[in-house]
C-alpha atoms as a PDB file:
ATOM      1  CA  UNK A   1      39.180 104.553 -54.839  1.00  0.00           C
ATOM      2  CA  UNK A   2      39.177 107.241 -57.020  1.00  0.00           C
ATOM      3  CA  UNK A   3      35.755 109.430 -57.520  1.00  0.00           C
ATOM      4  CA  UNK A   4      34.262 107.000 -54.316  1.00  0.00           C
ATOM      5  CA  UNK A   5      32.119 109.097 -51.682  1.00  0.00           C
ATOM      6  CA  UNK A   6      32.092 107.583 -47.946  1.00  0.00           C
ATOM      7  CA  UNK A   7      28.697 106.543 -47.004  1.00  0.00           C
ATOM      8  CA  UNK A   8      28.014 107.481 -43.477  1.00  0.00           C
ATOM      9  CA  UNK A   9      25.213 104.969 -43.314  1.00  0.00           C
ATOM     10  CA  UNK A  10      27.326 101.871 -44.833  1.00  0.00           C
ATOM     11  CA  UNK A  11      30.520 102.805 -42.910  1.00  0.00           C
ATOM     12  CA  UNK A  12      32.475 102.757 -45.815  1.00  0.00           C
ATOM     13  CA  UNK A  13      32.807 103.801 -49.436  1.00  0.00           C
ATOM     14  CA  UNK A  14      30.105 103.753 -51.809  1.00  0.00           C
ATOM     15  CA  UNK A  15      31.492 102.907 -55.310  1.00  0.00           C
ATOM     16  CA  UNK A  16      28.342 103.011 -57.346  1.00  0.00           C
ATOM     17  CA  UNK A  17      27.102 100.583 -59.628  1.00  0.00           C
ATOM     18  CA  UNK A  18      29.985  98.378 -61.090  1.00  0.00           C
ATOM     19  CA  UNK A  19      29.083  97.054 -64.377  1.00  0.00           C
ATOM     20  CA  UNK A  20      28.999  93.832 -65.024  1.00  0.00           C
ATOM     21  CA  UNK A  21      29.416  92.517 -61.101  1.00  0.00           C
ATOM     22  CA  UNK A  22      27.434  91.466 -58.835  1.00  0.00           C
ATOM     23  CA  UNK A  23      27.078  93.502 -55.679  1.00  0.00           C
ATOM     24  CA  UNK A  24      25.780  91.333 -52.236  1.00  0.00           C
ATOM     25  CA  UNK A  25      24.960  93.609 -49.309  1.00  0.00           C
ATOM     26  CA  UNK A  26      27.440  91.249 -46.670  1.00  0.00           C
ATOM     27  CA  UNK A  27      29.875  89.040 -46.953  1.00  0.00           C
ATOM     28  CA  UNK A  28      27.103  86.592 -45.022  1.00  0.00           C
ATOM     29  CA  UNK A  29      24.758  86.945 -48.186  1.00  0.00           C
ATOM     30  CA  UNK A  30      28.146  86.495 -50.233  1.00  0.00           C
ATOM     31  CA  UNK A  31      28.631  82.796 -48.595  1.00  0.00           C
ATOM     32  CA  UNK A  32      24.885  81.962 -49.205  1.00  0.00           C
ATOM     33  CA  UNK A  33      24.998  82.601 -52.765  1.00  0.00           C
ATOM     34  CA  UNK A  34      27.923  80.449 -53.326  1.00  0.00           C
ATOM     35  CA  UNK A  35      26.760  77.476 -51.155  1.00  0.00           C
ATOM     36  CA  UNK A  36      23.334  77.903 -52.915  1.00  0.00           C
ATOM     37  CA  UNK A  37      25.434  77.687 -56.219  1.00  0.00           C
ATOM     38  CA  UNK A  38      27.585  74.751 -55.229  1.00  0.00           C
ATOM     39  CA  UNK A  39      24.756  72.983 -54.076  1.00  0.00           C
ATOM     40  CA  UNK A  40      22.934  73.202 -57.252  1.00  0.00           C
ATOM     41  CA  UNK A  41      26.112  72.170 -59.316  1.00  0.00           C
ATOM     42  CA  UNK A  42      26.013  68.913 -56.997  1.00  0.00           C
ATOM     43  CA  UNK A  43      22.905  68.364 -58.542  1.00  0.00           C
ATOM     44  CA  UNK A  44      23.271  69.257 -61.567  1.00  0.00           C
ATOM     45  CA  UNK A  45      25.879  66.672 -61.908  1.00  0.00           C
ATOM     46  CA  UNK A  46      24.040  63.710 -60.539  1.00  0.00           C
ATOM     47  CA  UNK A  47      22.674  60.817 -62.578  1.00  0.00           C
ATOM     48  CA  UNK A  48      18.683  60.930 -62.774  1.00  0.00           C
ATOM     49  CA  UNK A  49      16.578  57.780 -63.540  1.00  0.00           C
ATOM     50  CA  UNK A  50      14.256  59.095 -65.586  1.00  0.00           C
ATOM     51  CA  UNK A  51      10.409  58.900 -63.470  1.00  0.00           C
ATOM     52  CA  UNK A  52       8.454  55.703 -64.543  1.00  0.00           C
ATOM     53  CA  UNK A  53       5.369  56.362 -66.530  1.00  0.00           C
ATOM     54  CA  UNK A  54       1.454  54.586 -66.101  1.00  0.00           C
ATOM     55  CA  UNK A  55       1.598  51.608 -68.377  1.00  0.00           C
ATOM     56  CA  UNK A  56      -1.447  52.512 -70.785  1.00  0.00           C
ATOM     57  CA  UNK A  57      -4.084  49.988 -69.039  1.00  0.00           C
ATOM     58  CA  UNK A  58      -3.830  51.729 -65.525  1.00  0.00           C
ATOM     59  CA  UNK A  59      -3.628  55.063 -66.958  1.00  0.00           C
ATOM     60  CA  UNK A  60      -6.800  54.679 -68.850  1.00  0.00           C
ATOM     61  CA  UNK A  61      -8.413  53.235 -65.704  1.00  0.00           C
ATOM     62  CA  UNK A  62      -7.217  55.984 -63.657  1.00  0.00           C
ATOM     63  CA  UNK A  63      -8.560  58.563 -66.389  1.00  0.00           C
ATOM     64  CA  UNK A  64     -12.136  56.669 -66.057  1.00  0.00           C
ATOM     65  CA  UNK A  65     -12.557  57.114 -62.291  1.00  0.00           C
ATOM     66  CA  UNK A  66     -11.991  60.868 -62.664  1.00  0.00           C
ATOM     67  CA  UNK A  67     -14.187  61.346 -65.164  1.00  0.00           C
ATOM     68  CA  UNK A  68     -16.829  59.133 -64.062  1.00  0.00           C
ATOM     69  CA  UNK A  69     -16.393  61.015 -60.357  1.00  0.00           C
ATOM     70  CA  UNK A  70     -16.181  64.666 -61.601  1.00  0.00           C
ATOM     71  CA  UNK A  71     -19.348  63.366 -64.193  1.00  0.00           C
ATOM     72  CA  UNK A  72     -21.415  62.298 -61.000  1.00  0.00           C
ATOM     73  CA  UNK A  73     -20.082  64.161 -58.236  1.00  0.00           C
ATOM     74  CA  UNK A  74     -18.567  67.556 -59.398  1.00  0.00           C
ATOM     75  CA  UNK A  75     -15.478  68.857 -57.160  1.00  0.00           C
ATOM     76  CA  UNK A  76     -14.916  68.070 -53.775  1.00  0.00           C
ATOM     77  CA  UNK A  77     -13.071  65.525 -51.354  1.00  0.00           C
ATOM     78  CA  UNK A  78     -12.804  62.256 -52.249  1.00  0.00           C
ATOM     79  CA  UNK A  79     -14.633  59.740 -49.771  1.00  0.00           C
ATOM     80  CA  UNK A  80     -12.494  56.326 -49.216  1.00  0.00           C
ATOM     81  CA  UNK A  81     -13.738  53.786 -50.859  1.00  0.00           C
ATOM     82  CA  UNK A  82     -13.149  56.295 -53.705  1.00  0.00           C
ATOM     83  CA  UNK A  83     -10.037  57.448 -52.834  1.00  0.00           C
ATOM     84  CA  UNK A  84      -8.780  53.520 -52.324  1.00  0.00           C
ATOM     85  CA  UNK A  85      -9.926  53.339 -56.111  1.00  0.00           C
ATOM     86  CA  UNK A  86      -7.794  55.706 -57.648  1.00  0.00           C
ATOM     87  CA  UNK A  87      -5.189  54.826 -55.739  1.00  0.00           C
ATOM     88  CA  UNK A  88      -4.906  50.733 -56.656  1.00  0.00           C
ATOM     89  CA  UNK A  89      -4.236  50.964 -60.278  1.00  0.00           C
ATOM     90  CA  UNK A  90      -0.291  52.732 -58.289  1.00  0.00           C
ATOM     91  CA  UNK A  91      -0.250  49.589 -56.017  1.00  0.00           C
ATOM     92  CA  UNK A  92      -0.659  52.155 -53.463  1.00  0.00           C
ATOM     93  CA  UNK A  93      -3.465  50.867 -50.828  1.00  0.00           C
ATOM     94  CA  UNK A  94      -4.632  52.990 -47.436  1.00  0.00           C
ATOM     95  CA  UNK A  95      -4.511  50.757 -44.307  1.00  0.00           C
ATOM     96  CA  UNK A  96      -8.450  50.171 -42.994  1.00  0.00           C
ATOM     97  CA  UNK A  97     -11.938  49.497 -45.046  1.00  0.00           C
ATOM     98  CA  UNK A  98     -15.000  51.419 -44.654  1.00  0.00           C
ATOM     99  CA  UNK A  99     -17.720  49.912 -43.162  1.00  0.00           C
ATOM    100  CA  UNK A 100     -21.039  51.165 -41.773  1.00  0.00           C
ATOM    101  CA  UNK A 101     -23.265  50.220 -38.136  1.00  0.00           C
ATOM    102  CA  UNK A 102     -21.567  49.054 -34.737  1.00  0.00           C
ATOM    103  CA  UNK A 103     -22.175  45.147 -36.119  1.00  0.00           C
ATOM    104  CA  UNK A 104     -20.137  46.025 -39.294  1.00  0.00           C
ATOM    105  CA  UNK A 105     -17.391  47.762 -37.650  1.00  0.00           C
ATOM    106  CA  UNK A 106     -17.190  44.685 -34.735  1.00  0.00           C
ATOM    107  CA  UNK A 107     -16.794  42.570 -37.497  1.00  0.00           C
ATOM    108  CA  UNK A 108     -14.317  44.828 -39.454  1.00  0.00           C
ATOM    109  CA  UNK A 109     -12.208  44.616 -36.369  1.00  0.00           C
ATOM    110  CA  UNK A 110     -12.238  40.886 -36.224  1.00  0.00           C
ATOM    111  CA  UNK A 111     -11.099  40.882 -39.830  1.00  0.00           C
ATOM    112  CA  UNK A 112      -7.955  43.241 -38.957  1.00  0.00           C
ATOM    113  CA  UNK A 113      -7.296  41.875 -35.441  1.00  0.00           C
ATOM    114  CA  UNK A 114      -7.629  44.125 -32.368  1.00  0.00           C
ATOM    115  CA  UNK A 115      -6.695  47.037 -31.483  1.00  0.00           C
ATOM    116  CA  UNK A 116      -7.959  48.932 -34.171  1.00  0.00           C
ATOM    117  CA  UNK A 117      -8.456  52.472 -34.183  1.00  0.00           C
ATOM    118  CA  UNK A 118     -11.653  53.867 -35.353  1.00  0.00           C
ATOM    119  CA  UNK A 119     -12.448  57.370 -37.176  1.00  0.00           C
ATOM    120  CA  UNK A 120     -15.492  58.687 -38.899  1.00  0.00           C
ATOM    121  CA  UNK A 121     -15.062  58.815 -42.566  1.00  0.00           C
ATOM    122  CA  UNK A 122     -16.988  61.310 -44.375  1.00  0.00           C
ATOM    123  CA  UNK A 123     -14.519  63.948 -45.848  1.00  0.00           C
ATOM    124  CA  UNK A 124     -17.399  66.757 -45.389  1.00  0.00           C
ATOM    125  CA  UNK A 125     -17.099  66.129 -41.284  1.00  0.00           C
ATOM    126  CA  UNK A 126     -13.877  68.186 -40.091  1.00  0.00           C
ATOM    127  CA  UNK A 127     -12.280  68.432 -36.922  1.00  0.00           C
ATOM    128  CA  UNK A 128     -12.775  65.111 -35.719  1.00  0.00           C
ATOM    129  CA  UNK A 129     -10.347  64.729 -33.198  1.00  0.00           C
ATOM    130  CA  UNK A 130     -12.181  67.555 -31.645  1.00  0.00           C
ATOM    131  CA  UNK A 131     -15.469  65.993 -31.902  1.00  0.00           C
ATOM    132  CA  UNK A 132     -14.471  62.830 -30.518  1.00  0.00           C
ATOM    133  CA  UNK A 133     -14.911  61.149 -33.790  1.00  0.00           C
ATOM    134  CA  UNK A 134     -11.741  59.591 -33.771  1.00  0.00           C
ATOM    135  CA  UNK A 135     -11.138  56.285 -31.566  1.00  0.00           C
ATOM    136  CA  UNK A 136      -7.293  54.699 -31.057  1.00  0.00           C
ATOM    137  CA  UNK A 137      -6.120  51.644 -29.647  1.00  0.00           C
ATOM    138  CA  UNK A 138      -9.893  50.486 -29.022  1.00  0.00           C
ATOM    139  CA  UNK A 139      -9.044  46.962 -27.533  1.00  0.00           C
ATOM    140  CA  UNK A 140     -12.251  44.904 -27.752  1.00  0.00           C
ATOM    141  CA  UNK A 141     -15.467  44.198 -29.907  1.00  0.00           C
ATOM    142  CA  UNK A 142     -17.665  45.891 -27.807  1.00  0.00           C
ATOM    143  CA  UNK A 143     -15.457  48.926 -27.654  1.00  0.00           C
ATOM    144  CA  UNK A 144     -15.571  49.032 -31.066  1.00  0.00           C
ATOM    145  CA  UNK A 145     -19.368  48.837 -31.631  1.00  0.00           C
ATOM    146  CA  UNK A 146     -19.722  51.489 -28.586  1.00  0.00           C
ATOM    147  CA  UNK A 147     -17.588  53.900 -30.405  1.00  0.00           C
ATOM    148  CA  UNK A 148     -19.427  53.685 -33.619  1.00  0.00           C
ATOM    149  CA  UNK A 149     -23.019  54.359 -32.014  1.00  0.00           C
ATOM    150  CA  UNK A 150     -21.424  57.346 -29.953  1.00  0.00           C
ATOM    151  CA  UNK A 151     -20.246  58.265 -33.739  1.00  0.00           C
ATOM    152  CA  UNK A 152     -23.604  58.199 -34.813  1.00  0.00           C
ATOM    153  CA  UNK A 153     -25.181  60.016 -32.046  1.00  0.00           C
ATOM    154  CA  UNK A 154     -22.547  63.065 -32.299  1.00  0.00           C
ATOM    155  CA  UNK A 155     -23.036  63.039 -35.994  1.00  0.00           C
ATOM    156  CA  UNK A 156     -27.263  62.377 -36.122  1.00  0.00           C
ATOM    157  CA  UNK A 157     -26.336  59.888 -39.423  1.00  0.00           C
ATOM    158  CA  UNK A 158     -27.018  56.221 -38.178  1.00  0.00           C
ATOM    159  CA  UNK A 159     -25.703  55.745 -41.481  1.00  0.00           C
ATOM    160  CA  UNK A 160     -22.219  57.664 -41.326  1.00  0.00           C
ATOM    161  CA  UNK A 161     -19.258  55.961 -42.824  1.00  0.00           C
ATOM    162  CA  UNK A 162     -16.909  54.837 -40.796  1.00  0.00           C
ATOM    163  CA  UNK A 163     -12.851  53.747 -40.770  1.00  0.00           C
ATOM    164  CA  UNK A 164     -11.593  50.544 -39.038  1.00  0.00           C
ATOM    165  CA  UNK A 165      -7.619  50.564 -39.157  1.00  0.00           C
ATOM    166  CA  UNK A 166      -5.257  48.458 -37.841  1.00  0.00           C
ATOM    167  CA  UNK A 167      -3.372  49.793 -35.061  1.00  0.00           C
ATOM    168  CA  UNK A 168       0.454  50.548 -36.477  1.00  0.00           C
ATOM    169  CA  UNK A 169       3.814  52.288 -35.003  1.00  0.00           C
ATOM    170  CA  UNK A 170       6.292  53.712 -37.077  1.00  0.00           C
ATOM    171  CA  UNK A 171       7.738  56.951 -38.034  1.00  0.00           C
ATOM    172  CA  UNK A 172       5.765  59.765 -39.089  1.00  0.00           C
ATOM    173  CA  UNK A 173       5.725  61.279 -42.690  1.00  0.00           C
ATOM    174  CA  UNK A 174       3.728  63.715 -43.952  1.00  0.00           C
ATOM    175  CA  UNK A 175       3.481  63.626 -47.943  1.00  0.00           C
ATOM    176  CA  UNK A 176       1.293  66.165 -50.380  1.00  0.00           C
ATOM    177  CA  UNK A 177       0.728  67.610 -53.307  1.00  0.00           C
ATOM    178  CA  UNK A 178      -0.582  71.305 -54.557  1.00  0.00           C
ATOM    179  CA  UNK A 179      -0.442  72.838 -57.669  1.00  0.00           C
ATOM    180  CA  UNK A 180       1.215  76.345 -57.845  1.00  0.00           C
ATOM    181  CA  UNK A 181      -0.490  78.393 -60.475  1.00  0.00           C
ATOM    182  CA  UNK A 182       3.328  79.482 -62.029  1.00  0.00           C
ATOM    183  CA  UNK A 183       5.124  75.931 -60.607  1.00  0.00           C
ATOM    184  CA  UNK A 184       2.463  73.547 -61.412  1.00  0.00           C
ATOM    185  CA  UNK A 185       1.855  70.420 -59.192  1.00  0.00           C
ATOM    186  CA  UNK A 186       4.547  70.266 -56.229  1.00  0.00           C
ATOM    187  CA  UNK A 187       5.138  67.003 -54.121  1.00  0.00           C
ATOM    188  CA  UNK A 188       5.534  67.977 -50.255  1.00  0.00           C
ATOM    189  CA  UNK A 189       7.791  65.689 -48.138  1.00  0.00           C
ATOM    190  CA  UNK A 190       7.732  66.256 -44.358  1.00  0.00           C
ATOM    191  CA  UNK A 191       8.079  65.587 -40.299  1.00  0.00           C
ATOM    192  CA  UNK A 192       4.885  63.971 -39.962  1.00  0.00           C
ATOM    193  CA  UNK A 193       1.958  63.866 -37.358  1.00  0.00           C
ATOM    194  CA  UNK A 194       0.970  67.292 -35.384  1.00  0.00           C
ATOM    195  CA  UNK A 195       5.355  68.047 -36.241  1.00  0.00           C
ATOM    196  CA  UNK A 196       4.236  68.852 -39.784  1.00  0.00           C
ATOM    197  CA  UNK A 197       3.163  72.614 -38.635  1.00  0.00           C
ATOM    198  CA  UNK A 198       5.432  72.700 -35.416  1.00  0.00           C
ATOM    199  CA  UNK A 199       8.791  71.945 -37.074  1.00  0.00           C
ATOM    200  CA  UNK A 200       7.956  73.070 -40.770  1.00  0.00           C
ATOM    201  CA  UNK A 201      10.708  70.388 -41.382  1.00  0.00           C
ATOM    202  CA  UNK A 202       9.848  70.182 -45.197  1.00  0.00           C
ATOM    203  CA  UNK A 203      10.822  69.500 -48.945  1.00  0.00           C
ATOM    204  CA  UNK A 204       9.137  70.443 -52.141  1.00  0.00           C
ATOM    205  CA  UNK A 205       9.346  68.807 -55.667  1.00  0.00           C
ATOM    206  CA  UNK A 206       8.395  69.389 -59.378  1.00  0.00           C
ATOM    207  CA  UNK A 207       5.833  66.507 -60.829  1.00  0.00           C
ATOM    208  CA  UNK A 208       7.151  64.023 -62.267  1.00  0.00           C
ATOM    209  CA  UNK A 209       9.643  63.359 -59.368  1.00  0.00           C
ATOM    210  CA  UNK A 210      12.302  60.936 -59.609  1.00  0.00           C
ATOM    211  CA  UNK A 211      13.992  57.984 -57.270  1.00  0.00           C
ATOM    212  CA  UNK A 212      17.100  60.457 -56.799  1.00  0.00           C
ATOM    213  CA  UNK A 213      15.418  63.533 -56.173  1.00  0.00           C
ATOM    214  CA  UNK A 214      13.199  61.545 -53.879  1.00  0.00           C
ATOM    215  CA  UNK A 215      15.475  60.150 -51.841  1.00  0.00           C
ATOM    216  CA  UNK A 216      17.574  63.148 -51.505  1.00  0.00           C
ATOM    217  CA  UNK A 217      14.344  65.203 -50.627  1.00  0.00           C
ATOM    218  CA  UNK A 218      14.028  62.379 -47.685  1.00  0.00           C
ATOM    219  CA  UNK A 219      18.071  63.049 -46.509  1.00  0.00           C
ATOM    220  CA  UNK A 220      17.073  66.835 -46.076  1.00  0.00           C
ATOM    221  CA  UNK A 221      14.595  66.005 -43.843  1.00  0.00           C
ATOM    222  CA  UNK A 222      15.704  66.536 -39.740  1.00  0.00           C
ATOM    223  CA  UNK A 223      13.813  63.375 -38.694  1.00  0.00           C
ATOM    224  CA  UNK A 224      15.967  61.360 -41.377  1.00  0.00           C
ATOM    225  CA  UNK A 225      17.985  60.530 -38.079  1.00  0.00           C
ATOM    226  CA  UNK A 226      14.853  58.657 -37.270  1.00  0.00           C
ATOM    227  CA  UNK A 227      14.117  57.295 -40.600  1.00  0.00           C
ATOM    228  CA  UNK A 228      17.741  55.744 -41.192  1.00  0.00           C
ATOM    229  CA  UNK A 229      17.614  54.361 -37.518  1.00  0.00           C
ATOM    230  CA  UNK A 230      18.335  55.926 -34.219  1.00  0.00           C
ATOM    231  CA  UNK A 231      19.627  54.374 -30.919  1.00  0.00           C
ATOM    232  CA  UNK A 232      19.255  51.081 -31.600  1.00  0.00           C
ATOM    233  CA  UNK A 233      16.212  51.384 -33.750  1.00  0.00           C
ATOM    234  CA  UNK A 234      16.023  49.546 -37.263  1.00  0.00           C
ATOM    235  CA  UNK A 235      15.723  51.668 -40.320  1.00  0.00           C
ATOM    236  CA  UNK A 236      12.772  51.968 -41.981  1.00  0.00           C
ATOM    237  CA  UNK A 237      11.462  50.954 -45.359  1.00  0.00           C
ATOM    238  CA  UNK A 238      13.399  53.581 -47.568  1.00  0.00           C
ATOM    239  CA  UNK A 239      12.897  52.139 -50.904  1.00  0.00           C
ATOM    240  CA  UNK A 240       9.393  51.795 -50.144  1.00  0.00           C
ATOM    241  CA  UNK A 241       9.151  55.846 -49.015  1.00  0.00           C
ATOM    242  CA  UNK A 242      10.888  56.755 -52.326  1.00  0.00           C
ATOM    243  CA  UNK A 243       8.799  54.554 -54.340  1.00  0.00           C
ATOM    244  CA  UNK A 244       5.708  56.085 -52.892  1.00  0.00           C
ATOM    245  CA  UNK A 245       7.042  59.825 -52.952  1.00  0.00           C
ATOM    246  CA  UNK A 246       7.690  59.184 -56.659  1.00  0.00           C
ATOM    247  CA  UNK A 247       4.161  57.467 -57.494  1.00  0.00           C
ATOM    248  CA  UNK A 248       3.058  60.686 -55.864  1.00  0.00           C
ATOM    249  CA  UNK A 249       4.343  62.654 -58.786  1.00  0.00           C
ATOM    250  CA  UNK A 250       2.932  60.522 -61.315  1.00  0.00           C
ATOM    251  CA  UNK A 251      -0.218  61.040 -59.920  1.00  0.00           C
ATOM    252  CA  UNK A 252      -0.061  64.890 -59.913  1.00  0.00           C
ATOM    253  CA  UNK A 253       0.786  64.082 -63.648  1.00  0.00           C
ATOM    254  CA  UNK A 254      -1.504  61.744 -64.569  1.00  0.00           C
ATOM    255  CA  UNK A 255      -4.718  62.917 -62.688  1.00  0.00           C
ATOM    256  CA  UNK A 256      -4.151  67.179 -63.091  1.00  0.00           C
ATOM    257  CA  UNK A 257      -7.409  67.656 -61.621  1.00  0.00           C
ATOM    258  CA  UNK A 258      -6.086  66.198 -58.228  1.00  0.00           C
ATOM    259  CA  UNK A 259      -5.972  69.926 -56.783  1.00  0.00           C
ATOM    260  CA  UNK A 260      -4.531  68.686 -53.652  1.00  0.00           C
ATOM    261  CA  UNK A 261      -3.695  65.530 -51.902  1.00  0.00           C
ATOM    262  CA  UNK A 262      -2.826  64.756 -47.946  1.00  0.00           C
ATOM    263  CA  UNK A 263      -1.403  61.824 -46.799  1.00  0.00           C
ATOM    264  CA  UNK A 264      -0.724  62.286 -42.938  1.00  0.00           C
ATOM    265  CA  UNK A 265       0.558  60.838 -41.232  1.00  0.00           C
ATOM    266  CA  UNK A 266       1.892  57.936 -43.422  1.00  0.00           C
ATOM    267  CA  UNK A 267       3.837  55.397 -40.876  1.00  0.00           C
ATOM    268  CA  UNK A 268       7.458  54.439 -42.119  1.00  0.00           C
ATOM    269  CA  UNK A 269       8.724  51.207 -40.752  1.00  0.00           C
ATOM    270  CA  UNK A 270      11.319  48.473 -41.346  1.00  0.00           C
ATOM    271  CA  UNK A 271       8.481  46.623 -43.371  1.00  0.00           C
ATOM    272  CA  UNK A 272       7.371  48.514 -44.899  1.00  0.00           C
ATOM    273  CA  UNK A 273       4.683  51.955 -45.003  1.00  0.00           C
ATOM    274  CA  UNK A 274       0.933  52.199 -43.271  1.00  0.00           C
ATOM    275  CA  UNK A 275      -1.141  55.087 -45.069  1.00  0.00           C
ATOM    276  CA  UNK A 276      -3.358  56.141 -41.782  1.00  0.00           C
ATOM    277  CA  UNK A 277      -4.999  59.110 -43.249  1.00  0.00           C
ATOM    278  CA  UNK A 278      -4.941  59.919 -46.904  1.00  0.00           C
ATOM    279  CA  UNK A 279      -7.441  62.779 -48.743  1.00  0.00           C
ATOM    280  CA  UNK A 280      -7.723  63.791 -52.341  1.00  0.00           C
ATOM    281  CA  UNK A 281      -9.915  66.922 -53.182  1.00  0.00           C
ATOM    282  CA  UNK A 282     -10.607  66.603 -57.460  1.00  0.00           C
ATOM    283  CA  UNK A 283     -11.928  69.707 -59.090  1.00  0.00           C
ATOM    284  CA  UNK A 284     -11.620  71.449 -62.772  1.00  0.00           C
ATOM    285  CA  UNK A 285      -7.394  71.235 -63.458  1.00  0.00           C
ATOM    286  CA  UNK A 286      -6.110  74.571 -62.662  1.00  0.00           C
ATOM    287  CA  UNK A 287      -3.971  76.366 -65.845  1.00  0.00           C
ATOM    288  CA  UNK A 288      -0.354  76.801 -65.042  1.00  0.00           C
ATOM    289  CA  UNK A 289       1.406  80.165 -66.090  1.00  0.00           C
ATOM    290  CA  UNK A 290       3.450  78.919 -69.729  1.00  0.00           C
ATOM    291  CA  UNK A 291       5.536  82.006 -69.235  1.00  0.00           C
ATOM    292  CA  UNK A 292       7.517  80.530 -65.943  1.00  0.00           C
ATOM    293  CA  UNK A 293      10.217  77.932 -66.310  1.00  0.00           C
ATOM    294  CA  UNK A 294       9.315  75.286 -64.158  1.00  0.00           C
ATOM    295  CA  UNK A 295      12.536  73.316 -63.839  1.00  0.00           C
ATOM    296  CA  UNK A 296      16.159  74.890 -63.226  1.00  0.00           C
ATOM    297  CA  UNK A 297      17.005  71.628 -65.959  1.00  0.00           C
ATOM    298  CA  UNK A 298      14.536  69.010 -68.003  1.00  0.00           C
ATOM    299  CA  UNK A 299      14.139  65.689 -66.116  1.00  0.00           C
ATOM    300  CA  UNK A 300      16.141  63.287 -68.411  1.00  0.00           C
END
């Protein structure tokens, strides 16, 4: 090439800038960006349902429990019973109630049907596992009521809040929401259980999300192999997963100062989905950088 020097370093020539192309350091980083680019034409060119909205009578409910919390309370995590209440007007429901005292709990636990497992409910009280706070496949009445006064005497509150779940099996999903200060709110789908931090097997998704882009999110996951049944297994629920990944995003919509939102693990199975553990932190909604696109195209 005419008026090219050889770069010792590169091996080769070095042509200078080129006008008007591209340069890519490898062919390797070559192959990525065209993948990456085919991949995004794919989805470009797939039909989107556009996300459901609130009808107006749950959205001004929803509205009404944050204000009336953030009035009384100010930020902070959401206890249950509260949580449960923001969540019901989305026909979405955690799996347990909230009870307090060893008699309460017993009787909790006859209502549900043994096992149950048992966890101390106050969002301010972390690391409960660690603490012994947490109580699985507890397999009789008096189990139950034990567990609840050893809850009370590692805590000092006779009057500490406590969860009585059902005991359920299923696959593991971890779903979430943040809000990026340039992205705004994001919708995390992922491995769930202690795999959310070992595999980092996860998806994120601009609020409002829809039933495509949720399901697809799902596909990318490595334990879909689980999900869409493995050795002999049935599927699970997937409708039910999508429906629940989208109501997710209308949430992070509706409710802006949901800050952040945890729902691990939530069990998948052919019957449907168990939410074991779900928190909601509310505090002043965060302003989201105008400058920033946040979509590579508008949701239809």
């Amino acid at each position: 090439m005419r008026g090219a020097t050889r770069d010792p370093w590169k091996g080769g020539l070095d042509a200078g800038r080129l006008e008007g192309i591209t340069a890519l350091p490898s062919v390797g980083s070559a192959l990525r960006a065209l993948a990456h680019a085919t991949r995004y034409a794919a989805w470009m060119r797939t039909p989107r349902t556009p996300s459901p909205t609130t009808p107006g009578d749950r959205f001004a409910q929803v509205r009404s429990e944050v204000t009336a919390y953030l009035r009384s309370e100010g930020s902070g995590w959401l206890p249950p019973d509260d949580i449960a209440a923001l969540l019901a007007p989305y026909d979405v429901h955690p799996s347990g109630v909230v009870v307090v005292g060893p008699a309460a709990a017993a009787a909790a636990a006859a209502r549900v049907g043994l096992p149950v497992a048992v966890k101390v409910a106050d969002p301010t009280i972390v690391h409960k596992s660690e603490r012994g706070l947490v109580r699985v496949r507890v397999g009789t009445l008096d189990a139950v009521s034990a567990a609840v006064e050893a809850f009370v005497a590692e805590t000092g509150d006779p009057q500490v809040p406590v969860l009585v779940q059902p005991m359920a099996d299923g696959v593991e999903v971890a779903l979430g929401l943040v809000r990026d200060p340039r992205l705004g709110p994001l919708v995390m789908v992922a491995a769930g259980g202690v795999a959310t931090e070992v595999l980092s097997d996860r998806s994120l998704l601009l609020a409002p999300v829809t039933p495509q882009d949720a399901a697809r999110a799902l596909r990318s996951l490595r334990i879909w192999p689980l999900l869409e049944g493995y050795r002999g297994t049935e599927p699970v629920d997937e409708e039910a997963l999508v429906d629940l990944v989208v109501t997710l995003g209308r949430l992070a919509v509706d409710v802006p100062e949901l800050v952040e939102a945890d729902l691990n693990p939530v069990l998948a199975t052919p019957e449907g989905l168990a939410l074991v553990d779900v928190a909601m932190r509310l505090a002043e909604a965060p302003t989201v950088d105008a400058g920033v696109p946040r979509r590579l195209r508008e949701p239809e």
